[in-house]
C-alpha atoms as a PDB file:
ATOM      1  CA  UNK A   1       0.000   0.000   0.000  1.00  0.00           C
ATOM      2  CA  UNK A   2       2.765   2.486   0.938  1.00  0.00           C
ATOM      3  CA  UNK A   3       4.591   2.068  -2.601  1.00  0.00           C
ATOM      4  CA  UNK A   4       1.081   2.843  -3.967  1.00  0.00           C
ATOM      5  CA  UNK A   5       0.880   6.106  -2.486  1.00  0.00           C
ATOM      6  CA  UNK A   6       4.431   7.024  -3.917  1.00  0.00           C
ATOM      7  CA  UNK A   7       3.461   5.732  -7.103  1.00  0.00           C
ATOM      8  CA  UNK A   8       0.509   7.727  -7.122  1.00  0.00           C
ATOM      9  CA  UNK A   9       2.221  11.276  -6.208  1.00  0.00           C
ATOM     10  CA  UNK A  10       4.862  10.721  -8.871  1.00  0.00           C
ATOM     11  CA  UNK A  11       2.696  10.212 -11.595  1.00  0.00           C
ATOM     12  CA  UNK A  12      -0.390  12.686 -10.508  1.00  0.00           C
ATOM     13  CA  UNK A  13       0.238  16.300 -11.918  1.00  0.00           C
ATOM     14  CA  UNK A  14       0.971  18.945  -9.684  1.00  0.00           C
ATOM     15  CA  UNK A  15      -2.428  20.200  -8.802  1.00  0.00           C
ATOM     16  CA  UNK A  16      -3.501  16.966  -8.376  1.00  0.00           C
ATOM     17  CA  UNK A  17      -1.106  16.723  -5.383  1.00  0.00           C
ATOM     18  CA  UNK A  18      -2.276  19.942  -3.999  1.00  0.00           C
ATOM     19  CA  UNK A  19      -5.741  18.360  -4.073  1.00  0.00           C
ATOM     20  CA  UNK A  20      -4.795  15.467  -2.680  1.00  0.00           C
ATOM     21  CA  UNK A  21      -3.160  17.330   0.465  1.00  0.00           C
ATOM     22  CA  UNK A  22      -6.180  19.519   1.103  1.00  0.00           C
ATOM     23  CA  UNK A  23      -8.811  16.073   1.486  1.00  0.00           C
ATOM     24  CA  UNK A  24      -5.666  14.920   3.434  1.00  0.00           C
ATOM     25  CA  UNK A  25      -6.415  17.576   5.689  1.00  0.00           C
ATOM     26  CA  UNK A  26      -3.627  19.570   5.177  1.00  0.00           C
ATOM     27  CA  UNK A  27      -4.312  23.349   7.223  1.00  0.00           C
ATOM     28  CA  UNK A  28      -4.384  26.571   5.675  1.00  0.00           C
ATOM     29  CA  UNK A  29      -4.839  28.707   8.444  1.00  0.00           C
ATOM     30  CA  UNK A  30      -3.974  28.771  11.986  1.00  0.00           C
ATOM     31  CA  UNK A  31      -6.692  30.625  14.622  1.00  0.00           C
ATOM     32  CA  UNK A  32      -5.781  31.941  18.034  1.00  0.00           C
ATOM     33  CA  UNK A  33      -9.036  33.070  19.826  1.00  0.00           C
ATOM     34  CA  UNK A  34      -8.591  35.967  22.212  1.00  0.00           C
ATOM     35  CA  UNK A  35     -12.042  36.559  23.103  1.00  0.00           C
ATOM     36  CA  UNK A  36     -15.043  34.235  21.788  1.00  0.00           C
ATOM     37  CA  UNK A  37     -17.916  35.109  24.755  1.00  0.00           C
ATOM     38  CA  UNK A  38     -20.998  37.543  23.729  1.00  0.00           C
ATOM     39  CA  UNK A  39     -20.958  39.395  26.554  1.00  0.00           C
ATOM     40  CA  UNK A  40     -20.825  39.959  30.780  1.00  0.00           C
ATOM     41  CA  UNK A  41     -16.719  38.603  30.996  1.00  0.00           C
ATOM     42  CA  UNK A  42     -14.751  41.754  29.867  1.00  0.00           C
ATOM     43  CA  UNK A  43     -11.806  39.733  29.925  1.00  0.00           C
ATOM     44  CA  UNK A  44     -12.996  37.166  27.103  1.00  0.00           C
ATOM     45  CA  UNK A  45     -14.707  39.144  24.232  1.00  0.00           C
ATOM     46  CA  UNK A  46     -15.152  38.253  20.076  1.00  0.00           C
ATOM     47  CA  UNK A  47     -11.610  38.696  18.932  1.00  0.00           C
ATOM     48  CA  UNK A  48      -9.529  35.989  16.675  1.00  0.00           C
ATOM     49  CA  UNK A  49      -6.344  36.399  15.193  1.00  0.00           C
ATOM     50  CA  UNK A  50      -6.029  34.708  12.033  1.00  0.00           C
ATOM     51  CA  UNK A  51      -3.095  33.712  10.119  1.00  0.00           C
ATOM     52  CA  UNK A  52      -2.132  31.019   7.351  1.00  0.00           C
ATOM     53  CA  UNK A  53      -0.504  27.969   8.272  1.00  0.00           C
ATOM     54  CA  UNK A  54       3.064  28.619   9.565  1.00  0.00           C
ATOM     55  CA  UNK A  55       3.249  32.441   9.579  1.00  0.00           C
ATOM     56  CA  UNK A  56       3.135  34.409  12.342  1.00  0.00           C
ATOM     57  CA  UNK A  57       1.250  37.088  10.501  1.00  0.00           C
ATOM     58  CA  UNK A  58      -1.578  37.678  11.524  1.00  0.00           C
ATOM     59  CA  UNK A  59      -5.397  39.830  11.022  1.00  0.00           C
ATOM     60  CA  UNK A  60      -7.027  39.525  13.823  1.00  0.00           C
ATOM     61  CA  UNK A  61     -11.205  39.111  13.506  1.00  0.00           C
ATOM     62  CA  UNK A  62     -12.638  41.827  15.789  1.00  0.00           C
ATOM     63  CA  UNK A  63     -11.463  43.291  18.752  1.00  0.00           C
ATOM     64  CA  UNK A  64     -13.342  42.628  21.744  1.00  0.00           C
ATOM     65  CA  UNK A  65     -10.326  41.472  23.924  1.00  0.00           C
ATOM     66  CA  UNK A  66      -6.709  41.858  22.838  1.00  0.00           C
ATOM     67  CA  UNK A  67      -3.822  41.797  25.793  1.00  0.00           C
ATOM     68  CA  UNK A  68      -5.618  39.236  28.134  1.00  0.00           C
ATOM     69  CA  UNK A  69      -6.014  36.991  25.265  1.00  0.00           C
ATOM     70  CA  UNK A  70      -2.940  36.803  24.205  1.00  0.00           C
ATOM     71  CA  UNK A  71      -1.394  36.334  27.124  1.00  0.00           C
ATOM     72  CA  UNK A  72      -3.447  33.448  27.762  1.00  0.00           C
ATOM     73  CA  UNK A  73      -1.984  32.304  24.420  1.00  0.00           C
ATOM     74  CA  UNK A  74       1.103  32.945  25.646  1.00  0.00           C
ATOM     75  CA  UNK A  75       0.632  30.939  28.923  1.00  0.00           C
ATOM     76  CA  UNK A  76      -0.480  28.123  26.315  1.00  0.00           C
ATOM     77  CA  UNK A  77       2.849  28.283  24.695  1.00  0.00           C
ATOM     78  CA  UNK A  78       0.941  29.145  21.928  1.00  0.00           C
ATOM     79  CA  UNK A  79       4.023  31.706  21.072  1.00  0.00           C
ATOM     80  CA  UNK A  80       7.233  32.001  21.758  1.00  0.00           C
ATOM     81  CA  UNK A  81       6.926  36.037  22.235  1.00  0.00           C
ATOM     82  CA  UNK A  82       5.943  38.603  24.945  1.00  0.00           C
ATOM     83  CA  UNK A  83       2.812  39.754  24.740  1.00  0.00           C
ATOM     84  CA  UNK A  84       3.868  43.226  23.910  1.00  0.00           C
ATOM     85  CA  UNK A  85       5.431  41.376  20.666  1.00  0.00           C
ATOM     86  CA  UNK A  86       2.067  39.363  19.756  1.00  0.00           C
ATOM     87  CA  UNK A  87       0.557  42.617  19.719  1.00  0.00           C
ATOM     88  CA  UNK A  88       2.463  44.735  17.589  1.00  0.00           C
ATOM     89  CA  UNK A  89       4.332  42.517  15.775  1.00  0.00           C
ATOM     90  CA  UNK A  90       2.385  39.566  15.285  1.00  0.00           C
ATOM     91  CA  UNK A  91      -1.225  41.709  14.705  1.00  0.00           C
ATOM     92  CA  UNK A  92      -1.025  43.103  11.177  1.00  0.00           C
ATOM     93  CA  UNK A  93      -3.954  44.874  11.218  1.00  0.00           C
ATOM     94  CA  UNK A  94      -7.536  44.467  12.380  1.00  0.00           C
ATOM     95  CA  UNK A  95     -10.838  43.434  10.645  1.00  0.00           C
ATOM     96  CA  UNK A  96     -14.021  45.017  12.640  1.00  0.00           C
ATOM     97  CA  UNK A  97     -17.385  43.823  11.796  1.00  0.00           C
ATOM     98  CA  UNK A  98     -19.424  46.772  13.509  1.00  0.00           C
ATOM     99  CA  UNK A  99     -18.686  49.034  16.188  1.00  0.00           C
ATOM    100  CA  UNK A 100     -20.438  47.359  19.292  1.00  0.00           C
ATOM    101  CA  UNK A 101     -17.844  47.637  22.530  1.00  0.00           C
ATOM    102  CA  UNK A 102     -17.854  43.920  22.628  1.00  0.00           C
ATOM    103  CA  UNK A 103     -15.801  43.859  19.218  1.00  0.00           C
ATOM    104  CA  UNK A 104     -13.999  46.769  19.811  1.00  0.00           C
ATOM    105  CA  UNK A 105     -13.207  47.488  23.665  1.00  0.00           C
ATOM    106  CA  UNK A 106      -9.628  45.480  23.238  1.00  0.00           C
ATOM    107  CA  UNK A 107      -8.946  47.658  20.299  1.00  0.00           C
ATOM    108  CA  UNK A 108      -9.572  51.241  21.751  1.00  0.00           C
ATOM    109  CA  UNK A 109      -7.941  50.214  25.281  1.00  0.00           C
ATOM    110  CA  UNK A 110      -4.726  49.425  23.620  1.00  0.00           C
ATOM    111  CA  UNK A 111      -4.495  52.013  21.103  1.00  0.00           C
ATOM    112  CA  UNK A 112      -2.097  53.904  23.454  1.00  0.00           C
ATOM    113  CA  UNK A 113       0.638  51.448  23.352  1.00  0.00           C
ATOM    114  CA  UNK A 114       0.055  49.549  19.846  1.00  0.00           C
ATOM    115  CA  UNK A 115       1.821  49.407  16.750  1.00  0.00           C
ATOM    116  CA  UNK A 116       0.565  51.631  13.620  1.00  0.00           C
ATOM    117  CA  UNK A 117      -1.965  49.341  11.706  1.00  0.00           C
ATOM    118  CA  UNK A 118      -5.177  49.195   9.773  1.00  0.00           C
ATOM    119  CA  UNK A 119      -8.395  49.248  10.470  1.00  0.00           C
ATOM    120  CA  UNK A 120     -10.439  47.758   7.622  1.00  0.00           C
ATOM    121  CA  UNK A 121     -14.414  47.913   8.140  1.00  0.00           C
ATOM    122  CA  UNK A 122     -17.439  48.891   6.255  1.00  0.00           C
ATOM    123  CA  UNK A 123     -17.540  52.450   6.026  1.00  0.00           C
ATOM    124  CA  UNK A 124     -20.407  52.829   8.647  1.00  0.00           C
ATOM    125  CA  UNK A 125     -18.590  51.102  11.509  1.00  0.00           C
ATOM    126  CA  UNK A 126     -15.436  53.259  10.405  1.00  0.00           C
ATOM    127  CA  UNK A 127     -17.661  56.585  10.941  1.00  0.00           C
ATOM    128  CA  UNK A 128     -18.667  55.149  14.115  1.00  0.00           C
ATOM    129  CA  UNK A 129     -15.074  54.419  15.527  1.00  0.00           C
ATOM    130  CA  UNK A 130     -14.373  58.308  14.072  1.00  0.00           C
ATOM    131  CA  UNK A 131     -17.815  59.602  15.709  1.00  0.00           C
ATOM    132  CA  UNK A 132     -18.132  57.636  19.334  1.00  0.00           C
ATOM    133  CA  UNK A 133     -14.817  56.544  20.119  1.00  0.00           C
ATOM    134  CA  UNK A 134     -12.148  58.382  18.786  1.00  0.00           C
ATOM    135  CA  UNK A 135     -13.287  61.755  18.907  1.00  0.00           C
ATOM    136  CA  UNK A 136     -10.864  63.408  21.926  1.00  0.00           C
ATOM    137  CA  UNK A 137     -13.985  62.883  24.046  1.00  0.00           C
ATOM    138  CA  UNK A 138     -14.576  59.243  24.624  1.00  0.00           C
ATOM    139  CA  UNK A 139     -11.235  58.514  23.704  1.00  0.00           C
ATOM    140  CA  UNK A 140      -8.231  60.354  22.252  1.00  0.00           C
ATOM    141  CA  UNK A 141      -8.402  60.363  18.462  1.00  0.00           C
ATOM    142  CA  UNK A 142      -5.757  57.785  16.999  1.00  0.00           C
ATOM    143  CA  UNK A 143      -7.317  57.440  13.881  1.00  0.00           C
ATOM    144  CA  UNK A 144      -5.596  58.950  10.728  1.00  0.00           C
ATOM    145  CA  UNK A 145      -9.005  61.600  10.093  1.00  0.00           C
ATOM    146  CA  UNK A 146     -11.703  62.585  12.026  1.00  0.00           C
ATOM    147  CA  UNK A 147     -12.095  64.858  15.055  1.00  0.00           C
ATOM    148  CA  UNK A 148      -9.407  66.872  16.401  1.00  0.00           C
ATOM    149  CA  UNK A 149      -5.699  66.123  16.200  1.00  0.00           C
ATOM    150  CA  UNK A 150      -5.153  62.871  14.164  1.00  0.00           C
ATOM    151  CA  UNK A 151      -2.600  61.007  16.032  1.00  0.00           C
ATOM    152  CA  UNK A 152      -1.991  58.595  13.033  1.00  0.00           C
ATOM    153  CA  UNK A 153      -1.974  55.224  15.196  1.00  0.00           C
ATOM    154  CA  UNK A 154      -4.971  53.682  12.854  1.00  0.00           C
ATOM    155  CA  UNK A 155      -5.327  54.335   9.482  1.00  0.00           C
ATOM    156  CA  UNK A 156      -8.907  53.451   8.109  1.00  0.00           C
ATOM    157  CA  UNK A 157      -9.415  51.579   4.854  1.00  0.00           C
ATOM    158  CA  UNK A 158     -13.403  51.489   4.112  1.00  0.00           C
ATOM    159  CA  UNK A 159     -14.084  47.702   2.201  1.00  0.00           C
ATOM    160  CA  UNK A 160     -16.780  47.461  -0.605  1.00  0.00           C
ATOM    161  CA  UNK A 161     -19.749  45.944   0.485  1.00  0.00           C
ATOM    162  CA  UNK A 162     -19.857  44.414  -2.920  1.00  0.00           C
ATOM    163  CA  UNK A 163     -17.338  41.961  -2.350  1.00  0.00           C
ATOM    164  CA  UNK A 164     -14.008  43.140  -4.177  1.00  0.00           C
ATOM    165  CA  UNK A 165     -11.599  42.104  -2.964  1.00  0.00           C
ATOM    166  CA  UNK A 166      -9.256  43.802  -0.688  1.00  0.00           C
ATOM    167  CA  UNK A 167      -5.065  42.898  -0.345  1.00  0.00           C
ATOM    168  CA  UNK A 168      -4.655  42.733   3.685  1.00  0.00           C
ATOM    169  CA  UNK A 169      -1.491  44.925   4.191  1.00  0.00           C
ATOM    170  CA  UNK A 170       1.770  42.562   5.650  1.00  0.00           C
ATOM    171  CA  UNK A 171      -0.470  39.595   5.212  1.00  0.00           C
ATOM    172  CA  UNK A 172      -0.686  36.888   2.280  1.00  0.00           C
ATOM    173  CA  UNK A 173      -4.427  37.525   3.351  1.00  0.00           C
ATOM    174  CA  UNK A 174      -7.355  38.794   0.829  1.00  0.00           C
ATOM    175  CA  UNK A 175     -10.658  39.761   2.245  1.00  0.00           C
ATOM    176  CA  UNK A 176     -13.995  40.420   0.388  1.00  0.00           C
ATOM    177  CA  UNK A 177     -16.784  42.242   2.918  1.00  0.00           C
ATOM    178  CA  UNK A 178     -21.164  41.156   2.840  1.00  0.00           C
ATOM    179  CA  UNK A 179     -23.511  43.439   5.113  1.00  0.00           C
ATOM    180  CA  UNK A 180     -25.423  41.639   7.956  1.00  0.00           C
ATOM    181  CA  UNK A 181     -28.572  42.844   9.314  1.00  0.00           C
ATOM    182  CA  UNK A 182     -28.164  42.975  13.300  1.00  0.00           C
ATOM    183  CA  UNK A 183     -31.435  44.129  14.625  1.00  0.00           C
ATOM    184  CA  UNK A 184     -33.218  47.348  14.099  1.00  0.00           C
ATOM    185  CA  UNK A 185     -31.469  47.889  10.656  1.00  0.00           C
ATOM    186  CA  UNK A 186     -28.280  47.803  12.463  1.00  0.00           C
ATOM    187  CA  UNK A 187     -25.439  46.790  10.106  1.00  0.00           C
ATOM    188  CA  UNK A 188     -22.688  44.173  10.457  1.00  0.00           C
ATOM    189  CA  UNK A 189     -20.129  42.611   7.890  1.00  0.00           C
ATOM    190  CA  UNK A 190     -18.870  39.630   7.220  1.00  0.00           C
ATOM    191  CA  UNK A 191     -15.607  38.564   5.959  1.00  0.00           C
ATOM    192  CA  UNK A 192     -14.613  35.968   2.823  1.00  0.00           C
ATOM    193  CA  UNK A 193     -10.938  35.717   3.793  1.00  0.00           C
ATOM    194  CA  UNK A 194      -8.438  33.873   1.417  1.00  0.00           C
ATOM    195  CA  UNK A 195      -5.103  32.499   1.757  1.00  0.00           C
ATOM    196  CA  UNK A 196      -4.138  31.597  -1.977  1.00  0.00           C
ATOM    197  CA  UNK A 197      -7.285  28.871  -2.978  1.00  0.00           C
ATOM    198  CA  UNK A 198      -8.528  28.155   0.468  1.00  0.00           C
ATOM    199  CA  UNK A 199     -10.957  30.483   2.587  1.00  0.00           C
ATOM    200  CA  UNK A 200     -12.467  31.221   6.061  1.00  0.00           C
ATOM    201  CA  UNK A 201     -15.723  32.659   6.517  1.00  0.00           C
ATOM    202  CA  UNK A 202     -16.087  35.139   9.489  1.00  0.00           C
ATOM    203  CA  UNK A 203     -19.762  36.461  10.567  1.00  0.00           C
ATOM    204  CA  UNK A 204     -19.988  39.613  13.039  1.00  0.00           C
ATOM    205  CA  UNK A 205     -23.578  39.578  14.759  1.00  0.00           C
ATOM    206  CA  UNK A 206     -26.422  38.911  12.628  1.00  0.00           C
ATOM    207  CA  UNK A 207     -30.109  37.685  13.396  1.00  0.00           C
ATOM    208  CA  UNK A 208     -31.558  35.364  10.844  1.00  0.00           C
ATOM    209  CA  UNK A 209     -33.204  36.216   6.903  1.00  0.00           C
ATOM    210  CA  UNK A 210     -36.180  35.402   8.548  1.00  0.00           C
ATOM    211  CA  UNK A 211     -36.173  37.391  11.722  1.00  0.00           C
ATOM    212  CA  UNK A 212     -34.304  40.179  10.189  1.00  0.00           C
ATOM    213  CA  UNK A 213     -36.683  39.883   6.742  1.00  0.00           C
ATOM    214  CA  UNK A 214     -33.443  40.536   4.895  1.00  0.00           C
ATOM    215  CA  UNK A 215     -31.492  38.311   2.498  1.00  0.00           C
ATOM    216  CA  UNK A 216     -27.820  38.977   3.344  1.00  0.00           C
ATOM    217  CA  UNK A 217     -27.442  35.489   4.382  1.00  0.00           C
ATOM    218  CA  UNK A 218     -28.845  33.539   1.673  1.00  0.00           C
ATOM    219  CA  UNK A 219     -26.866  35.978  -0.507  1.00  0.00           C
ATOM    220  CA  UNK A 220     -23.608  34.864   1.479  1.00  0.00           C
ATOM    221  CA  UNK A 221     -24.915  31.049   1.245  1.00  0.00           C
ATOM    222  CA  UNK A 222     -25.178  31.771  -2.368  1.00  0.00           C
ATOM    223  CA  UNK A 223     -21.990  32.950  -2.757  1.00  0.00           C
ATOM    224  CA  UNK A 224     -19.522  30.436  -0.519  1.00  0.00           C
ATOM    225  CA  UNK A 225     -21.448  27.249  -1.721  1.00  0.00           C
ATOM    226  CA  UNK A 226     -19.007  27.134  -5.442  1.00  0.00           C
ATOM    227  CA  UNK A 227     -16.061  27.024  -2.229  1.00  0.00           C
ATOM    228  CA  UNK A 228     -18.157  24.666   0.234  1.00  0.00           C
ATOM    229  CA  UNK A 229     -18.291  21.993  -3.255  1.00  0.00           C
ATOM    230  CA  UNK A 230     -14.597  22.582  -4.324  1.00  0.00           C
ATOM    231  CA  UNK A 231     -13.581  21.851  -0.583  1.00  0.00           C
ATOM    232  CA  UNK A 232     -12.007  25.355  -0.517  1.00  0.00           C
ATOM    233  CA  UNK A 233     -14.197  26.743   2.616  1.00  0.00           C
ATOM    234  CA  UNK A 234     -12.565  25.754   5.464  1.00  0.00           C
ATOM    235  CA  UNK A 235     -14.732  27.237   8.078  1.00  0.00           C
ATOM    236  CA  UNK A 236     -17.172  29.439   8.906  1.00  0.00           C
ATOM    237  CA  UNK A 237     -17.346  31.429  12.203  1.00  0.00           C
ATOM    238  CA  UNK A 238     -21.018  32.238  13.091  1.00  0.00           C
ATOM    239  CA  UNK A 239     -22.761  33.555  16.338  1.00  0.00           C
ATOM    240  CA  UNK A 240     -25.275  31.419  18.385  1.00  0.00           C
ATOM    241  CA  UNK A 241     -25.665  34.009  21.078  1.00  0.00           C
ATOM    242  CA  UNK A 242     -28.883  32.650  23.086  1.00  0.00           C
ATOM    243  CA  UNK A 243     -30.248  29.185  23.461  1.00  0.00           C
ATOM    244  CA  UNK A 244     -33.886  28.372  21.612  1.00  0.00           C
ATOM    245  CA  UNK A 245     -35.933  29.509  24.370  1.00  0.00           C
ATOM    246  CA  UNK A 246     -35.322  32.929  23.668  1.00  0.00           C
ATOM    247  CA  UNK A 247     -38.251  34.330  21.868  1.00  0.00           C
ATOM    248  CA  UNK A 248     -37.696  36.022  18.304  1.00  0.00           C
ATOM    249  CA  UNK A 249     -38.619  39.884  19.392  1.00  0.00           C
ATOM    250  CA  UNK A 250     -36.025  39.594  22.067  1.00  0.00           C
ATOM    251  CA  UNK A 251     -32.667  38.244  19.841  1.00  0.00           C
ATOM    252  CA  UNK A 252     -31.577  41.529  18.870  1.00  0.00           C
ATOM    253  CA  UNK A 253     -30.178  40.685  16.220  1.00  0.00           C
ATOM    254  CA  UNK A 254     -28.662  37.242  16.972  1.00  0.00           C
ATOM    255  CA  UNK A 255     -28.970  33.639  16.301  1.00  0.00           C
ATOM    256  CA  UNK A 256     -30.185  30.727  18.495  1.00  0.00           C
ATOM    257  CA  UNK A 257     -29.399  27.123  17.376  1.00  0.00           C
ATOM    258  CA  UNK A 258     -32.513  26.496  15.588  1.00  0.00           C
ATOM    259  CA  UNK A 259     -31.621  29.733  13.306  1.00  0.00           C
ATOM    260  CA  UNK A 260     -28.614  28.817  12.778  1.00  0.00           C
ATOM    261  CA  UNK A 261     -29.612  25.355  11.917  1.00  0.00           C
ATOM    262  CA  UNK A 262     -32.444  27.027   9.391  1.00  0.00           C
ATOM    263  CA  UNK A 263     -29.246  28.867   7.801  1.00  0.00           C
ATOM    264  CA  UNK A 264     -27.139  25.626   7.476  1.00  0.00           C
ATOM    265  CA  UNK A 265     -30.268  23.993   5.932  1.00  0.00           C
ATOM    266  CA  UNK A 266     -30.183  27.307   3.258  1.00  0.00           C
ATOM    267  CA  UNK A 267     -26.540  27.077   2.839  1.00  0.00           C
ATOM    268  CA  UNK A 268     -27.225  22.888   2.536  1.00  0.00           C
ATOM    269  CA  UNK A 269     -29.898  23.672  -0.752  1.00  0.00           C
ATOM    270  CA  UNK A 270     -27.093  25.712  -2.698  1.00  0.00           C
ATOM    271  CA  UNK A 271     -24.512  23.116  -2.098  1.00  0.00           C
ATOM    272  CA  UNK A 272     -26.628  19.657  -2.315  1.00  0.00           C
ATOM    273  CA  UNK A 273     -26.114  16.795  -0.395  1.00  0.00           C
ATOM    274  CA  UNK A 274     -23.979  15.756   1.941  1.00  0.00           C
ATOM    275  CA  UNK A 275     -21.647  18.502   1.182  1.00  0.00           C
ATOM    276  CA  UNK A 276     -21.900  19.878   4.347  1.00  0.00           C
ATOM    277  CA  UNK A 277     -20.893  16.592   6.005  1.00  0.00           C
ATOM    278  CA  UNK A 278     -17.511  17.599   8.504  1.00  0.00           C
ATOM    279  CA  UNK A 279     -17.603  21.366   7.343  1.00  0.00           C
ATOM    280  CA  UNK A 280     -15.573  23.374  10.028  1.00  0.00           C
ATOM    281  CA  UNK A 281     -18.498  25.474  11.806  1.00  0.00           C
ATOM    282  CA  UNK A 282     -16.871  27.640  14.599  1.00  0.00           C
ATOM    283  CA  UNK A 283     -19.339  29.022  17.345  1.00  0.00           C
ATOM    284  CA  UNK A 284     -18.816  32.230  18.265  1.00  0.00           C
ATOM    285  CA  UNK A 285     -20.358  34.576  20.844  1.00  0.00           C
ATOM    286  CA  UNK A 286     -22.353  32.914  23.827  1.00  0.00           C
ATOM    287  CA  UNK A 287     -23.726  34.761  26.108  1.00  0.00           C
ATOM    288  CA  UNK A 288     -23.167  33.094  29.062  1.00  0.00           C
ATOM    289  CA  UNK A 289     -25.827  33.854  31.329  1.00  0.00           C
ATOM    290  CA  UNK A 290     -26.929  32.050  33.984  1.00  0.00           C
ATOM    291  CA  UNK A 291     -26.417  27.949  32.151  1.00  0.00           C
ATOM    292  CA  UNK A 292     -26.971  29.422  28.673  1.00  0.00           C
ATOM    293  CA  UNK A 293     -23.417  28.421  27.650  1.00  0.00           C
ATOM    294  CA  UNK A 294     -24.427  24.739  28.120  1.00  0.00           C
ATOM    295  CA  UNK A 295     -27.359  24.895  26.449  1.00  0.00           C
ATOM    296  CA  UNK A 296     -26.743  26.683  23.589  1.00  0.00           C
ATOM    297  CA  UNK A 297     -23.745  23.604  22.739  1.00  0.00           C
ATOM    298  CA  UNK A 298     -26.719  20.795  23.647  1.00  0.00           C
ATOM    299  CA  UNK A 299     -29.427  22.162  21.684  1.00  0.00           C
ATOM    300  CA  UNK A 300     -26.779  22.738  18.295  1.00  0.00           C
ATOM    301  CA  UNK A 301     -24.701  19.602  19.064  1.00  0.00           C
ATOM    302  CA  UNK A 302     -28.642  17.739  19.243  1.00  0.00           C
ATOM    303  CA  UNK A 303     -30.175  19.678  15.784  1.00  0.00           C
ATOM    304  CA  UNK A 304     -27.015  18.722  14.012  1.00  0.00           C
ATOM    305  CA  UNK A 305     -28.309  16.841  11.414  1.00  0.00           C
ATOM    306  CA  UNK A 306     -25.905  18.254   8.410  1.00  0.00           C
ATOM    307  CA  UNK A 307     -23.004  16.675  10.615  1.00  0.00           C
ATOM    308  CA  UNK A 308     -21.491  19.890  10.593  1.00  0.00           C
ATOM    309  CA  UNK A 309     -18.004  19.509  12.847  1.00  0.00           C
ATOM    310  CA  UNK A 310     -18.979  22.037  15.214  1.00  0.00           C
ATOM    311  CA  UNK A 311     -16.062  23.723  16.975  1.00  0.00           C
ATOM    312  CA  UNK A 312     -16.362  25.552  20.521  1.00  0.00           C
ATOM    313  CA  UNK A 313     -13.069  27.717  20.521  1.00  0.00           C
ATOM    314  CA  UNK A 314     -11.259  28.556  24.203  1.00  0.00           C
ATOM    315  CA  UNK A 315      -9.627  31.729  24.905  1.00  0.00           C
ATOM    316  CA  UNK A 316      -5.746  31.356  23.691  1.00  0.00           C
ATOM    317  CA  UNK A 317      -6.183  27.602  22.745  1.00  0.00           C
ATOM    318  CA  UNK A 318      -4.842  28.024  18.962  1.00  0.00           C
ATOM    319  CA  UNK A 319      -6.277  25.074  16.345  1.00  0.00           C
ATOM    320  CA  UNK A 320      -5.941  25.034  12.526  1.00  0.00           C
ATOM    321  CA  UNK A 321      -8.353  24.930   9.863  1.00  0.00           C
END
């Protein structure tokens, strides 16, 4: 059996091999969760740095909770740095989803003593960074326009809503940006992120089509099920913020496991069957209230019907997708 594997790889033509690795399992990208909570612990909010495999540079995925994080991560042995080095070496630049403190707070706190970067958003959450946070009122303005004296820290690049795609400065990392609908008309983004031909889907907040009586979803189903087929998606990182007993006029803009489920069922329709089977779905942003947290992973881990892998990230436990 061995010599036929050796056989095989010298005779199959180079993309063939690269093929071959990826349903071998080969990673991509490496993940290092900093925050991954909805809400209540401070010290554990939506943040992920992402990186492809073997590099240590990095985007990170919101900004809820930076310097704890990481040095969780580094308490993990995740790196070999200080955490004064993961920060402003290692963190290229930051991706922000919408401008809710829970995404953000890590971001704003540490502006004083980070390295210059960029902030890429939508260009409604940038006017809200400019507007609420750094304005010299709430917070000293380190942004490269807006109110006052620009201290330069941040410099702002607005993404197309469209889904051009945008070159991640310092990175090997593309991005392409979708609006969500997060209650009220409230907007969020999510992010198509590529490292050469293999992606990573990140959501921000975002209640269901349904609920929301949008279709930014289905038109992001639409659009990652070509990727989901090829075996090119290699995960998608979605919010299940309440368990299903919360009723529908209270989710504010959030998903419960049944929604969610609903949305893998739309996603399922574009792709056909069975190719959902083991597709890397990362939960993000619990709210853990009260015994929520455990029943938000009973209720999903019981509805999962696709036999989605369903991944519950820790703060600074790294894995690879």
């Amino acid at each position: 059996m061995r010599n036929y594997w050796l056989l095989l790889l010298l005779v199959l033509p180079l993309n063939a091999h690269v093929l071959l690795a990826q349903r071998a399992g080969t990673p991509s990208f490496q993940v290092v969760p900093l925050g991954v909570k909805g809400g209540l612990d401070e010290s554990n909010l939506s943040a992920y740095m992402l990186a492809p495999a073997n590099s240590n540079n990095y985007i990170c995925l919101d900004a809820g909770t930076l310097r704890t994080g990481i040095r969780q991560a580094v308490t993990n042995k995740v790196f070999r740095a200080t955490t004064d080095e993961v920060l402003k070496k290692y963190i290229k630049g930051y991706l922000i989803s919408h401008a809710h403190l829970d995404h953000l707070a890590g971001l704003i706190i540490n502006s004083t003593d980070d390295s210059t970067k960029i902030i890429y958003a939508l260009p409604d959450c940038i006017e809200q960074i400019q507007k609420n946070y750094f304005n010299w009122q709430s917070w000293p303005n380190f942004g490269n326009t807006g109110a006052g004296l620009a201290l330069k820290k941040y410099a702002y690049k607005p993404l197309n809503a469209n889904g051009a795609e945008t070159a991640i400065q310092n990175t090997d990392l593309q991005v392409q940006a979708f609006p969500l609908s997060h209650g009220d008309a409230y907007q969020s983004a999510a992010f198509l992120i590529r490292n050469k031909e293999d992606y990573v889907l990140y959501l921000g907040d975002t209640g269901p089509d349904a609920v929301e009586k949008k279709q930014n979803l289905q038109n992001i189903w639409q659009k990652i099920s070509p990727l989901v087929k090829a075996n090119k998606l290699k995960g998608i990182f979605i919010e299940v913020s309440y368990p299903d007993e919360q009723p529908d006029k209270l989710l504010f803009g959030h998903l419960t496991p049944h929604w969610l489920m609903r949305e893998m069922e739309t996603l399922h329709s574009f792709t056909g069957k069975g190719n959902l089977n083991s597709l890397n779905v990362i939960i993000t942003h619990i709210k853990p209230a009260d015994k929520d947290e455990e029943k938000v992973k009973a209720q999903l881990k019981a509805q999962n019907k696709l036999k989605l892998n369903l991944i519950f990230p820790e703060q600074g436990k790294a894995f690879s997708l």
